[in-house]
Protein backbone atom coordinates (compact mmCIF):
# COMPACT_ATOMS: atom_id res chain seq x y z
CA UNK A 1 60.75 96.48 149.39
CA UNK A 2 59.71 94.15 151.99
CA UNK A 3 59.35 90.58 150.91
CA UNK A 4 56.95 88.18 152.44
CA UNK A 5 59.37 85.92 154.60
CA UNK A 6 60.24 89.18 157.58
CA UNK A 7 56.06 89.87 157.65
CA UNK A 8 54.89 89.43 161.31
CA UNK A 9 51.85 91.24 160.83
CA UNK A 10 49.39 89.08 158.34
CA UNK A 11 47.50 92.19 157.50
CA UNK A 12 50.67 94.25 156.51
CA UNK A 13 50.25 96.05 153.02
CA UNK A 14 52.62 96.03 150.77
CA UNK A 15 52.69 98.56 147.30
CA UNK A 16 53.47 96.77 144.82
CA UNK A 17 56.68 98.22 142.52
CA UNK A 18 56.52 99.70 138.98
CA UNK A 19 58.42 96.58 137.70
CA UNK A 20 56.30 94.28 139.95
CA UNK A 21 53.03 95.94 138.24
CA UNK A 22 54.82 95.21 135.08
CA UNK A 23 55.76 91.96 135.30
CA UNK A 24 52.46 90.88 137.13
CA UNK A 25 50.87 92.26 134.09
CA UNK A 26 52.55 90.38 131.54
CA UNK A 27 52.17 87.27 132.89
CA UNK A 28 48.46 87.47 134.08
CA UNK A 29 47.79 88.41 129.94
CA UNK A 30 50.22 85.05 129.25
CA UNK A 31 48.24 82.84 131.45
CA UNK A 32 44.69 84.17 129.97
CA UNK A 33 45.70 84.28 126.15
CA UNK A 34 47.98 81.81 125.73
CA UNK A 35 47.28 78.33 125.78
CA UNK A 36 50.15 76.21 126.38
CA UNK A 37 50.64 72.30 126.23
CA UNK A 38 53.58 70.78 129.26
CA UNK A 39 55.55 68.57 129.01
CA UNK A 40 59.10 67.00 130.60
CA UNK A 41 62.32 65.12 129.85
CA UNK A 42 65.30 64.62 131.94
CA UNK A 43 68.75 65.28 130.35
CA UNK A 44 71.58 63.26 131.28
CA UNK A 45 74.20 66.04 131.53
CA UNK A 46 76.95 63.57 132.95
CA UNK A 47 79.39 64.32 129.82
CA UNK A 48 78.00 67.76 129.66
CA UNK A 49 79.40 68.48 133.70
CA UNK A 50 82.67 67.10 132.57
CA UNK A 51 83.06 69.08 129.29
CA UNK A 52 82.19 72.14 130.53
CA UNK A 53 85.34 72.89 132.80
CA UNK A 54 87.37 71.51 129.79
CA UNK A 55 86.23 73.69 127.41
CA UNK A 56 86.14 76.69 129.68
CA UNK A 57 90.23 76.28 129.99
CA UNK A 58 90.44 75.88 126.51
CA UNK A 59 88.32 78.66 125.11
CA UNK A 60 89.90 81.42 128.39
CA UNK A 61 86.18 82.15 128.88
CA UNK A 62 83.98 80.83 132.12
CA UNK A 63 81.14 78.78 130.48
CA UNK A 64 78.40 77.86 132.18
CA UNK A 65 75.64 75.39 132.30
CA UNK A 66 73.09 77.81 131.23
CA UNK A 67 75.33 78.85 128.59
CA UNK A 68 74.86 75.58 127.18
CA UNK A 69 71.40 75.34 127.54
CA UNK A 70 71.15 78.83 126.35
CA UNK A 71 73.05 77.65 122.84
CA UNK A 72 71.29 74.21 122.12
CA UNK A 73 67.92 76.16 122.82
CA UNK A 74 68.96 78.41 119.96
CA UNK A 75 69.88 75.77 117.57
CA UNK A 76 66.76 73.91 118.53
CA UNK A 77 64.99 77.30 117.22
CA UNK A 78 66.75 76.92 114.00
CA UNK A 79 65.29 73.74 113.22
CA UNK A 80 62.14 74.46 114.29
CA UNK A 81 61.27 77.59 112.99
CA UNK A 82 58.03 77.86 114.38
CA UNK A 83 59.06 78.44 117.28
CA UNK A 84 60.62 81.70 116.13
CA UNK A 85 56.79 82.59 115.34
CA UNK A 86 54.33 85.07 116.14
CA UNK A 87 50.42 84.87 116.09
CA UNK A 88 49.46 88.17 113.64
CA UNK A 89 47.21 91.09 115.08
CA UNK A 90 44.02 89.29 113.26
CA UNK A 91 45.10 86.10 114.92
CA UNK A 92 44.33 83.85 111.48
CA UNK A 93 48.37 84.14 110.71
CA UNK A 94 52.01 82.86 112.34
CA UNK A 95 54.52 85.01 111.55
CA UNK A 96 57.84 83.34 111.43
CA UNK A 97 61.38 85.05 110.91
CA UNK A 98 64.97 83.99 111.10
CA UNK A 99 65.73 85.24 114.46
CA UNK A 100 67.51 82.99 117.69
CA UNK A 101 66.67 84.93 120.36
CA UNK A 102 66.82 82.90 123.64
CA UNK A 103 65.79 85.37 127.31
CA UNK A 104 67.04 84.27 130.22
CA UNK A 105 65.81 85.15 133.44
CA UNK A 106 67.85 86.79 135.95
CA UNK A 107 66.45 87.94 139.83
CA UNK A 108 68.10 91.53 139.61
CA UNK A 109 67.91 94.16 142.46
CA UNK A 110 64.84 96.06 140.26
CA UNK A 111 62.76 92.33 139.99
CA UNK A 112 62.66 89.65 137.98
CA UNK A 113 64.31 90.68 134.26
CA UNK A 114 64.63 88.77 131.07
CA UNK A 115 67.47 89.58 129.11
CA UNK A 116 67.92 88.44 125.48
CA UNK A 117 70.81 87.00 123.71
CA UNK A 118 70.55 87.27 120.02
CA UNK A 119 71.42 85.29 117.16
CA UNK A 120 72.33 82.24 118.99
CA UNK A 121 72.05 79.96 116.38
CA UNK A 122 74.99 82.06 114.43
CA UNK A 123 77.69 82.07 117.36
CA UNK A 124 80.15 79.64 119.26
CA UNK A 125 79.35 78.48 122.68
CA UNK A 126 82.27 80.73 123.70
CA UNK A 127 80.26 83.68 121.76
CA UNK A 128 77.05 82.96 123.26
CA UNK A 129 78.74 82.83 127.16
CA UNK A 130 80.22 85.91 126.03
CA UNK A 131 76.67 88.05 125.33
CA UNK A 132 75.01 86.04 128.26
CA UNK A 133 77.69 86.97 130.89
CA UNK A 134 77.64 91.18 129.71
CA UNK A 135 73.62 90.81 129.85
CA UNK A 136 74.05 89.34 133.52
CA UNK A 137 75.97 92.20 134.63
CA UNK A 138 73.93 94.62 133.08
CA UNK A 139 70.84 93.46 134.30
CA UNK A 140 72.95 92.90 138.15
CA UNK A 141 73.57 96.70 137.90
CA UNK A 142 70.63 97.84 136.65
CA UNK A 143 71.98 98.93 133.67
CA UNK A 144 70.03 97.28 130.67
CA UNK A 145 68.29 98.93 127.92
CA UNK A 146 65.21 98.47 126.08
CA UNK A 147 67.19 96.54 123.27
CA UNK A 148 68.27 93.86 125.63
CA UNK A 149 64.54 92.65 125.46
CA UNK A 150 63.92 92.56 122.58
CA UNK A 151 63.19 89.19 120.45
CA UNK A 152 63.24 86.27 122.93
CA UNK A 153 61.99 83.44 121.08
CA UNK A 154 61.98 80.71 124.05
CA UNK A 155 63.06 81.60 127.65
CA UNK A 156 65.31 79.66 129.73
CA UNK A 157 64.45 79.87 133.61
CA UNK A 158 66.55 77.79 136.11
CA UNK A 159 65.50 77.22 140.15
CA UNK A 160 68.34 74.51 140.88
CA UNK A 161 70.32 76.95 142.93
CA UNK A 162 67.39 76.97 145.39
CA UNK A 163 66.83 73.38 145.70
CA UNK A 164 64.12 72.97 142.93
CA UNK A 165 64.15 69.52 141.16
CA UNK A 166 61.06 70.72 138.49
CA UNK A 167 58.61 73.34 138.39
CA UNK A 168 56.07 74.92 135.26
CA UNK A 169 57.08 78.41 134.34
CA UNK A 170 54.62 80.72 132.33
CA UNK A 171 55.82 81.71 129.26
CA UNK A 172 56.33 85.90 128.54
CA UNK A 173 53.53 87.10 125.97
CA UNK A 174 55.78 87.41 123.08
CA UNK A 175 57.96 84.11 123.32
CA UNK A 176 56.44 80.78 121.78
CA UNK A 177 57.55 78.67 125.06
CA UNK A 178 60.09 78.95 128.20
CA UNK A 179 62.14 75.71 129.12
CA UNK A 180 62.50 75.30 133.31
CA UNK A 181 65.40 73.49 135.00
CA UNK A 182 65.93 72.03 138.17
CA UNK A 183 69.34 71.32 139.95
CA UNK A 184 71.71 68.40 139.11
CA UNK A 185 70.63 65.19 140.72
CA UNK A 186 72.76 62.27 141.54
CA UNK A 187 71.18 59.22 140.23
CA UNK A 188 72.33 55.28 139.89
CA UNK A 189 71.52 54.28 136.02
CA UNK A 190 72.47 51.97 133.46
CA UNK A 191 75.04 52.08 131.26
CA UNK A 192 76.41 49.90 129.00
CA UNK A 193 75.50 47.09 130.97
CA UNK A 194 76.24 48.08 134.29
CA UNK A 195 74.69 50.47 136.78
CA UNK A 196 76.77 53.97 137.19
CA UNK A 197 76.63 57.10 138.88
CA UNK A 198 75.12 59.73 136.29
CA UNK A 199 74.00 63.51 137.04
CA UNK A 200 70.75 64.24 135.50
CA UNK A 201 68.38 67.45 135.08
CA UNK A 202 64.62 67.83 134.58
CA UNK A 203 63.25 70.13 131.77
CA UNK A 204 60.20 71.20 131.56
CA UNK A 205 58.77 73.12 128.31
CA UNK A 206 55.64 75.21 128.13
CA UNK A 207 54.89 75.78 124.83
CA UNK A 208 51.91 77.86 123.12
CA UNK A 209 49.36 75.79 121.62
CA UNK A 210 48.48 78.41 119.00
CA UNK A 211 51.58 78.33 117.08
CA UNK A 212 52.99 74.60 117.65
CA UNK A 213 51.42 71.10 117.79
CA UNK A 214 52.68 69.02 120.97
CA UNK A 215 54.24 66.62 118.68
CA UNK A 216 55.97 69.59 117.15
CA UNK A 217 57.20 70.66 120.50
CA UNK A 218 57.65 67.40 121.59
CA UNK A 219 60.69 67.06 118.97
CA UNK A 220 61.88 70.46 120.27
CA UNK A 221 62.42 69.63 123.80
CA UNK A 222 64.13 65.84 122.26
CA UNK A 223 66.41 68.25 120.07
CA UNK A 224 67.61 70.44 123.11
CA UNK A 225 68.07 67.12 125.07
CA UNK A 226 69.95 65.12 122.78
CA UNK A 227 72.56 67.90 122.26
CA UNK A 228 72.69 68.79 126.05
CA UNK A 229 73.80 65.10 126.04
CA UNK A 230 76.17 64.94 123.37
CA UNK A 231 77.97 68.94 123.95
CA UNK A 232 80.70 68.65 122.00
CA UNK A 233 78.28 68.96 118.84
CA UNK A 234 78.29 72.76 120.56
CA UNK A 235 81.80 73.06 121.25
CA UNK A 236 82.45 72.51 117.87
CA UNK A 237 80.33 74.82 116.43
């Protein structure tokens, strides 16, 4: 498939791909049916940086940042149940159940996929790198199944490799809201009195009006943040 960037010719067509059709379809019905409220935080993830290579000696796994976020999302989910919810066919209902399913979105060689680990809010950090790391190399080599789609709550989608500080993601149809992260940035802040180096994120959440209250998701996105800023409460889990 061509992309956009090697295009001399401004009145080159290009077909579109079954999964591009797909996925340009799901997110056009998103956009018109689903109104979402935005809003963003920025995490301090200082202690989180300096855990993470601990605890990935320790547990003989690779953990990643994502695997973090991936794990605090689904224990945000736990406490706020809505957000495990779905609007009913008739649309006067919300549907909630006691799944944990947190997507992540991965640029694979077919497109843009979104994976799902299940039952966060059930397994260790070390579990949850575990799932996410098999449903990264499925999805790498083409190679996941309908099942690994299934039941994402809240997505996680994450631009910092390419430079991105912030940006708004649209949430899939069937997830209540998608958090977006930006890279790490360097920033001079206080602490404790005195002014110190810190590495901080921006997340943004999306969230769908319908089900939650902005308040509501409000304390979602504070949840998340306080225990990306405090990680061993995951590490011990």
């Amino acid at each position: 498939m061509q992309n956009k960037e090697s295009i001399s010719d401004p009145h080159t067509q290009m077909p579109l791909t079954r999964i591009q059709k797909l996925i340009g379809g799901y997110m056009h019905r998103s956009k018109r049916e689903k109104p979402c409220c935005y809003m963003e935080c920025t995490a301090d993830l200082t202690d989180l940086v300096k855990l993470r290579k601990r605890f990935s000696r320790q547990a003989g796994i690779r953990i990643t940042t994502n695997d973090f976020f991936i794990a605090a999302i689904g224990h945000a989910i736990a406490e706020f149940p809505l957000f495990a919810g779905r609007m009913d066919e008739t649309g006067d209902f919300i549907e909630t159940t006691e799944q944990t399913g947190v997507g992540f979105a991965v640029a694979a060689p077919q497109g843009l996929v979104v994976p799902v680990v299940k039952d966060v809010s059930s397994k260790s950090l070390a579990q949850v790198s575990a799932d996410s790391d098999h449903l990264l190399r499925k999805a790498r080599s083409n190679k996941l199944d309908l099942d690994d789609f299934d039941g994402a709550n809240v997505v996680l989608s994450g631009l910092g490799m390419f430079g991105v500080t912030s940006f708004i993601a649209i949430a899939p149809p069937e997830a209540v809201g998608i958090i977006s992260i930006g890279k790490i940035v360097e920033k001079a802040l206080p602490v404790d009195g005195e002014i110190a180096p810190r590495r901080t994120m921006s997340i943004t959440l999306a969230a769908d009006m319908r089900i939650v209250s902005e308040s509501y998701a409000a304390r979602f996105l504070r949840r998340i943040v306080d225990m990306l800023e405090n990680p061993t409460c995951m590490t011990s889990l």
